[in-house]
N, C-alpha and C. Protein backbone atom coordinates (compact mmCIF):
# COMPACT_ATOMS: atom_id res chain seq x y z
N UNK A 1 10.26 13.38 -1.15
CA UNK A 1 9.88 12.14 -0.50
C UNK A 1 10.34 12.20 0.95
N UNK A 2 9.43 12.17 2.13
CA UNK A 2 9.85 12.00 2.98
C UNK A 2 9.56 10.77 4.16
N UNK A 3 10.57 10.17 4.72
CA UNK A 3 10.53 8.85 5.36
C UNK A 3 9.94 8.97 6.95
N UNK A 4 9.44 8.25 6.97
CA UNK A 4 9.38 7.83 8.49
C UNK A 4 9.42 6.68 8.91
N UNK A 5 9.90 5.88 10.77
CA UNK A 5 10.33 5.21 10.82
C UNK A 5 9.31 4.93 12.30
N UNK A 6 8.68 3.52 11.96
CA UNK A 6 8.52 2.97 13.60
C UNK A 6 8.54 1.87 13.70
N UNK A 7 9.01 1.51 15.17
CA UNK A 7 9.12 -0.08 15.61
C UNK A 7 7.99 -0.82 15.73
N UNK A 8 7.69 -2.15 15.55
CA UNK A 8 7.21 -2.84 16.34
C UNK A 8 7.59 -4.35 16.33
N UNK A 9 8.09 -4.37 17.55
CA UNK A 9 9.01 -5.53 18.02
C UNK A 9 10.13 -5.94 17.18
N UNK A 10 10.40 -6.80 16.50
CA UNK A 10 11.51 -6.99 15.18
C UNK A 10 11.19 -6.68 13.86
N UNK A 11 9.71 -6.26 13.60
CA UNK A 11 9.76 -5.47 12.46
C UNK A 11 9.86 -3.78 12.44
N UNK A 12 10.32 -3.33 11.20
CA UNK A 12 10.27 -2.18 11.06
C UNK A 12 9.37 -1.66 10.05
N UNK A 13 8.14 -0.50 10.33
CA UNK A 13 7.24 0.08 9.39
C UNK A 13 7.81 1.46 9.52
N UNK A 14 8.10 1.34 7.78
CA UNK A 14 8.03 2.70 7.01
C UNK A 14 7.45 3.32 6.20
N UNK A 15 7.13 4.72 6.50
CA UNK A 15 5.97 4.96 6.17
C UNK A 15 6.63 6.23 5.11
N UNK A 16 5.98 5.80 4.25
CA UNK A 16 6.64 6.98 2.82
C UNK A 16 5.56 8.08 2.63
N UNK A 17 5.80 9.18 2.07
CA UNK A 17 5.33 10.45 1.94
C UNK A 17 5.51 11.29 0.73
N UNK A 18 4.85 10.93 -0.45
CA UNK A 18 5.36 12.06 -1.64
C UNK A 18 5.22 10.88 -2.82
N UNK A 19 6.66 11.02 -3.58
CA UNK A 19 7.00 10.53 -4.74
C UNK A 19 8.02 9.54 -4.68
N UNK A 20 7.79 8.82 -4.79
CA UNK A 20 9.05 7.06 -5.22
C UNK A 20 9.51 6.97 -6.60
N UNK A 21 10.48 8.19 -6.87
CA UNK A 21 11.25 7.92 -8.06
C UNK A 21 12.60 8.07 -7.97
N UNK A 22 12.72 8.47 -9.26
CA UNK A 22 14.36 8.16 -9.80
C UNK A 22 14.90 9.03 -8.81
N UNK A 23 14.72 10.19 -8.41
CA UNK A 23 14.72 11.48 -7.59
C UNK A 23 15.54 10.98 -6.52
N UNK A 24 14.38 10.52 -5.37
CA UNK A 24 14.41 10.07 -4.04
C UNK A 24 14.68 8.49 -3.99
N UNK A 25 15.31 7.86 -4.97
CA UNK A 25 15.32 6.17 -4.64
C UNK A 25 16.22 5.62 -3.65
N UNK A 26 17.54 6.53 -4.22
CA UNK A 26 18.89 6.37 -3.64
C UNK A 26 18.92 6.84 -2.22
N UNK A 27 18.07 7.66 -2.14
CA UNK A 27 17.71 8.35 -0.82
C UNK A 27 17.55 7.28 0.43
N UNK A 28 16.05 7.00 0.14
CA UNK A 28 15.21 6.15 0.87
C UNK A 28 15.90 4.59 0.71
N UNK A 29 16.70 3.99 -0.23
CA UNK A 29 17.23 2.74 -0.05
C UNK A 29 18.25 2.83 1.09
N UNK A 30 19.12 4.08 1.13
CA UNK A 30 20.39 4.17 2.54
C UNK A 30 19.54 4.22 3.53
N UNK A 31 18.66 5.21 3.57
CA UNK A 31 17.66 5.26 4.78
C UNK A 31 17.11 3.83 5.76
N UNK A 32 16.45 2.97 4.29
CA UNK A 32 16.05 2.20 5.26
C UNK A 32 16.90 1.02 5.57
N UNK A 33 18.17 1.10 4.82
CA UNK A 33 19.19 -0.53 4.81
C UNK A 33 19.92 0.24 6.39
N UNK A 34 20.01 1.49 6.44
CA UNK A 34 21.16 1.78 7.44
C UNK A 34 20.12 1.03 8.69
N UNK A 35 18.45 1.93 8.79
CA UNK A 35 17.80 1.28 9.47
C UNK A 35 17.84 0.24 10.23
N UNK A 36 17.35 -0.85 9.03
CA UNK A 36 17.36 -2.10 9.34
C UNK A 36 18.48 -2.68 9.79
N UNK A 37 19.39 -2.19 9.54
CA UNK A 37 20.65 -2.71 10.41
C UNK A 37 20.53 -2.92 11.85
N UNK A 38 19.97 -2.33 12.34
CA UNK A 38 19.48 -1.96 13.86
C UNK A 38 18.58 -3.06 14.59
N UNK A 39 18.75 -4.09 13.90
CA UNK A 39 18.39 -5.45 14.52
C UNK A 39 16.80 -5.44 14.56
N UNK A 40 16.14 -5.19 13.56
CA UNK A 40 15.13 -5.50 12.52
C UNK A 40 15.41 -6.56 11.44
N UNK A 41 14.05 -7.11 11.38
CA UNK A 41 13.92 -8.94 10.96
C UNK A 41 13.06 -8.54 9.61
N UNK A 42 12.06 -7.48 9.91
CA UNK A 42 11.05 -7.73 9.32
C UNK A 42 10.50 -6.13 8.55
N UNK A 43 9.99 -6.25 7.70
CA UNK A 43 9.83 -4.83 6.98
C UNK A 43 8.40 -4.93 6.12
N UNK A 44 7.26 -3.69 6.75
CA UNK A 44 6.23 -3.06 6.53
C UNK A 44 6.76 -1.46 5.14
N UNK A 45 6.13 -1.94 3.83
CA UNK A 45 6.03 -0.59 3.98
C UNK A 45 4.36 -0.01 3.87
N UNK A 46 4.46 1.19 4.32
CA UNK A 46 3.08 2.13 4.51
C UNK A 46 3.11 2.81 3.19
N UNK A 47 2.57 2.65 2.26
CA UNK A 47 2.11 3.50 0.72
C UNK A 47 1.33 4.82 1.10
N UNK A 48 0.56 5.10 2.13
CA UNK A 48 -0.71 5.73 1.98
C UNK A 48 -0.66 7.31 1.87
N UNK A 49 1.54 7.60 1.98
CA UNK A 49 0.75 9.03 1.65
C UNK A 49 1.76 9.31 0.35
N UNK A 50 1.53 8.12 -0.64
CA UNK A 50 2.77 7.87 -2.04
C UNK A 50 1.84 8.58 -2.48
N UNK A 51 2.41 9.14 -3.63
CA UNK A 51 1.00 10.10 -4.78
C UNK A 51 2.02 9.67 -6.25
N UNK A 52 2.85 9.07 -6.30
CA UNK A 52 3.76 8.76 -7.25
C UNK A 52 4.56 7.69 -7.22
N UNK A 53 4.81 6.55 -8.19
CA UNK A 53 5.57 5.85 -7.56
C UNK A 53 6.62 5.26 -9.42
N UNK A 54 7.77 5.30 -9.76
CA UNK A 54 7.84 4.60 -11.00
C UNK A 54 8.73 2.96 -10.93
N UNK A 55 9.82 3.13 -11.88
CA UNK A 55 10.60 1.92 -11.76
C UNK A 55 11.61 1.79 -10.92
N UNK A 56 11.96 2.51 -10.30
CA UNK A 56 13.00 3.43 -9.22
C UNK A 56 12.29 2.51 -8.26
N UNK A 57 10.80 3.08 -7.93
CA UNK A 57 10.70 2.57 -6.53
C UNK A 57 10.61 1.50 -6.38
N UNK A 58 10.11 0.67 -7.49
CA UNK A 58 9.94 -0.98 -7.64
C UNK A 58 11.46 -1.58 -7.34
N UNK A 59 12.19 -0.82 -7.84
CA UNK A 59 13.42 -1.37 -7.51
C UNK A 59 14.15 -1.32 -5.79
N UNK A 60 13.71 -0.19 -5.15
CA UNK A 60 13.87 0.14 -3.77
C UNK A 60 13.07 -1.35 -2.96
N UNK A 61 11.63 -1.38 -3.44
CA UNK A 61 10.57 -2.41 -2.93
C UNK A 61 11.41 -4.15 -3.08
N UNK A 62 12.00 -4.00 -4.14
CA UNK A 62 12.50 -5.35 -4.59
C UNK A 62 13.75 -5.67 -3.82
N UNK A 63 14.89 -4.93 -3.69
CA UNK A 63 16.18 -5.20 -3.52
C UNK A 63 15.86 -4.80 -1.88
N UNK A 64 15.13 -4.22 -0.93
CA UNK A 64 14.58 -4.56 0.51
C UNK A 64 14.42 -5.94 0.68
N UNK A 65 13.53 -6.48 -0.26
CA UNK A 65 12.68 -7.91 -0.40
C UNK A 65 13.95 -8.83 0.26
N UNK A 66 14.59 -8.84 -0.49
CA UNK A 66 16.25 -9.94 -0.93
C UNK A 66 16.79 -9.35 0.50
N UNK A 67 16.63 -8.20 0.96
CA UNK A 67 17.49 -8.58 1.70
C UNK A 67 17.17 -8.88 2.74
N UNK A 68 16.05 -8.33 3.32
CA UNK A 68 14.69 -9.14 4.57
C UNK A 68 14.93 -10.74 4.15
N UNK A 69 14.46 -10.97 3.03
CA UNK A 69 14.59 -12.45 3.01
C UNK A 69 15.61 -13.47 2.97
N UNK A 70 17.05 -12.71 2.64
CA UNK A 70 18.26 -13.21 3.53
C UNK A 70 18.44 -13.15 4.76
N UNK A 71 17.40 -12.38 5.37
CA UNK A 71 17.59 -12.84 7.24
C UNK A 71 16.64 -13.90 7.92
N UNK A 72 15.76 -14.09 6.68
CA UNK A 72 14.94 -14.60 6.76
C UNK A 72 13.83 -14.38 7.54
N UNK A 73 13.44 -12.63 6.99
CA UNK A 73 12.29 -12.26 7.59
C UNK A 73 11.01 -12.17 6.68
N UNK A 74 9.98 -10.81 6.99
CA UNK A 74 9.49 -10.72 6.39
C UNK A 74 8.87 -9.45 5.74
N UNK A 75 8.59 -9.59 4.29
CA UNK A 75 8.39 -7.99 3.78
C UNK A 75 6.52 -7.86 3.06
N UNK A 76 5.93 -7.05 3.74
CA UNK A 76 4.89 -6.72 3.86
C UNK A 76 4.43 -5.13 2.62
N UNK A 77 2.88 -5.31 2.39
CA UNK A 77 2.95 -3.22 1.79
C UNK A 77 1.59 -3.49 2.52
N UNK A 78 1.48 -2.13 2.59
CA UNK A 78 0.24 -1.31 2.92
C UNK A 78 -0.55 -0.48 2.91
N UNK A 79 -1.52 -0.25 2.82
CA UNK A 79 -2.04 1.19 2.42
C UNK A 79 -2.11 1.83 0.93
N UNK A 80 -2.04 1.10 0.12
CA UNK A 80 -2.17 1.58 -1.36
C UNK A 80 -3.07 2.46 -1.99
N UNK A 81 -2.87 3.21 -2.30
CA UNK A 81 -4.06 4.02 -3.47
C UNK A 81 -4.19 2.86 -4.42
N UNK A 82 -5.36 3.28 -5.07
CA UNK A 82 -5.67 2.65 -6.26
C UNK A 82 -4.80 2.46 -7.79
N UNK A 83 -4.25 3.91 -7.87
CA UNK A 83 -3.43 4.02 -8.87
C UNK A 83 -1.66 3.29 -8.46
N UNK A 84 -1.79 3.43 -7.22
CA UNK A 84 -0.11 2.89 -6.67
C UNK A 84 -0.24 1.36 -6.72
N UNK A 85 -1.73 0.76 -6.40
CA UNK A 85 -1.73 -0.95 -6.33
C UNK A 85 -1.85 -1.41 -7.62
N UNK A 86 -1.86 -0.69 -8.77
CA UNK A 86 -1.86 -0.34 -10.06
C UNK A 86 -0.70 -1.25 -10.44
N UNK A 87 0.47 -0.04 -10.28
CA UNK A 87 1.56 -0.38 -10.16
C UNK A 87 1.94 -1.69 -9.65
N UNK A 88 1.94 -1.92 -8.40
CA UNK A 88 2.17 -3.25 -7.84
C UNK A 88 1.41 -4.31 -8.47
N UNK A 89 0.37 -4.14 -9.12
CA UNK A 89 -0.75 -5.29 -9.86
C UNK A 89 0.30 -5.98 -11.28
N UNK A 90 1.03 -4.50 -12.06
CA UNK A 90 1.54 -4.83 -13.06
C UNK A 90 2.99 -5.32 -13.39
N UNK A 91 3.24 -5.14 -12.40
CA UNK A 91 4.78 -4.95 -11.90
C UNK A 91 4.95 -6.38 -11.35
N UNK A 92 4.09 -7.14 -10.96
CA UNK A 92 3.84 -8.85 -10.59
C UNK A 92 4.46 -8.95 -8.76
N UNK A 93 4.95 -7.59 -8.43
CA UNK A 93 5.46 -7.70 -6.97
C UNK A 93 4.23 -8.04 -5.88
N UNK A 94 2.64 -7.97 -6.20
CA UNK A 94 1.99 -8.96 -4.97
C UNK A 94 2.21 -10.37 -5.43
N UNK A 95 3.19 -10.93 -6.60
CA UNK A 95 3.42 -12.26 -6.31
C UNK A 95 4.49 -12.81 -5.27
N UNK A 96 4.93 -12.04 -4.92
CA UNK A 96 6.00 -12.49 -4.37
C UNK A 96 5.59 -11.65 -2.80
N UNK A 97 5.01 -10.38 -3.03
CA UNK A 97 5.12 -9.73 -1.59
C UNK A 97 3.53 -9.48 -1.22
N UNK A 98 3.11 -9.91 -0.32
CA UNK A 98 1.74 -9.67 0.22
C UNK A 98 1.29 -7.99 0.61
N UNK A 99 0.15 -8.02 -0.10
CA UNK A 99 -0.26 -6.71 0.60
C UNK A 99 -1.76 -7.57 1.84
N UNK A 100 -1.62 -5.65 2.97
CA UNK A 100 -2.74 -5.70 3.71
C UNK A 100 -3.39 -4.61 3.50
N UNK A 101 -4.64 -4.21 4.24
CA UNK A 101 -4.77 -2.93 3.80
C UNK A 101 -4.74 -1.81 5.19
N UNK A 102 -4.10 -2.37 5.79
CA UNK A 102 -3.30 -1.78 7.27
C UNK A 102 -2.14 -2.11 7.90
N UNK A 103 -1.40 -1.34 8.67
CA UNK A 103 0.14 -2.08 9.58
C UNK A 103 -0.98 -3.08 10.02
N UNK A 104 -1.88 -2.97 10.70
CA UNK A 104 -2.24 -3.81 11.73
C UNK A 104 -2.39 -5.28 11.15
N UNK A 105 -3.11 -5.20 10.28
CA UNK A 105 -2.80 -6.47 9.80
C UNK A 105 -1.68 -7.04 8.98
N UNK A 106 -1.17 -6.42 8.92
CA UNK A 106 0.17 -6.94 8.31
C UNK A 106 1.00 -7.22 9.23
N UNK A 107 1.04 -6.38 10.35
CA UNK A 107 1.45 -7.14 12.02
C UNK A 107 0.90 -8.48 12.07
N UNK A 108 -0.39 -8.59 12.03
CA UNK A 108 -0.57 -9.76 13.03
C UNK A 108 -0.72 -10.80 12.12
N UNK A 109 -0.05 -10.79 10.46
CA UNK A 109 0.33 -11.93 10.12
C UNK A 109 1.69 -12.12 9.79
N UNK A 110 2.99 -11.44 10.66
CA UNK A 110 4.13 -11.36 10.80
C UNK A 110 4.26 -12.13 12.08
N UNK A 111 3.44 -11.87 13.16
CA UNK A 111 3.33 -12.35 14.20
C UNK A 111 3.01 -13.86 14.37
């Protein structure tokens, strides 16, 4: 699994690469909490180059959520495969977290 990281303005989009499991969870949760420390409000993630995702990552997706929303920002997804929005369909997390089907729009309803 590999991370990437870009600004825009007080949010932060991260953009994942590979597999979201048990593997890489612990990984990518330090990754992006150390991140966000860095005076980021708001959190995008980018799905589009996930090819795997299990209960690991739901849990990474969830415990981000709580903590964006103790700053009282906001947490966004994006870019889903079919089989990954799967996941998110069953898993009940677009109740609580909005998908777009781009940063861009998920920007400009953060904005």
């Amino acid at each position: 699994m590999d991370v990437g990281f870009k600004r825009s303005g007080h949010t932060l989009i991260v953009s994942l690469s590979g597999e979201l499991d048990h593997h890489s969870a612990e990984k990518i949760r330090e990754e992006i909490d150390v991140t966000m420390e860095k005076g980021f409000k708001n959190l995008i993630f980018n799905f589009s180059n996930v090819s795997f995702m299990d209960s690991s990552g739901i849990g990474v997706i969830i415990g981000r959520y709580k903590k964006v929303q103790r700053k009282g920002g906001i947490v966004c997804i994006t870019c889903l495969s079919d089989k990954i929005k799967r996941i998110f369909e069953i898993s009940g997390l677009f109740k609580i977290i909005p998908y777009y089907p781009n940063d861009e729009d998920a920007l400009e309803k953060i904005v």
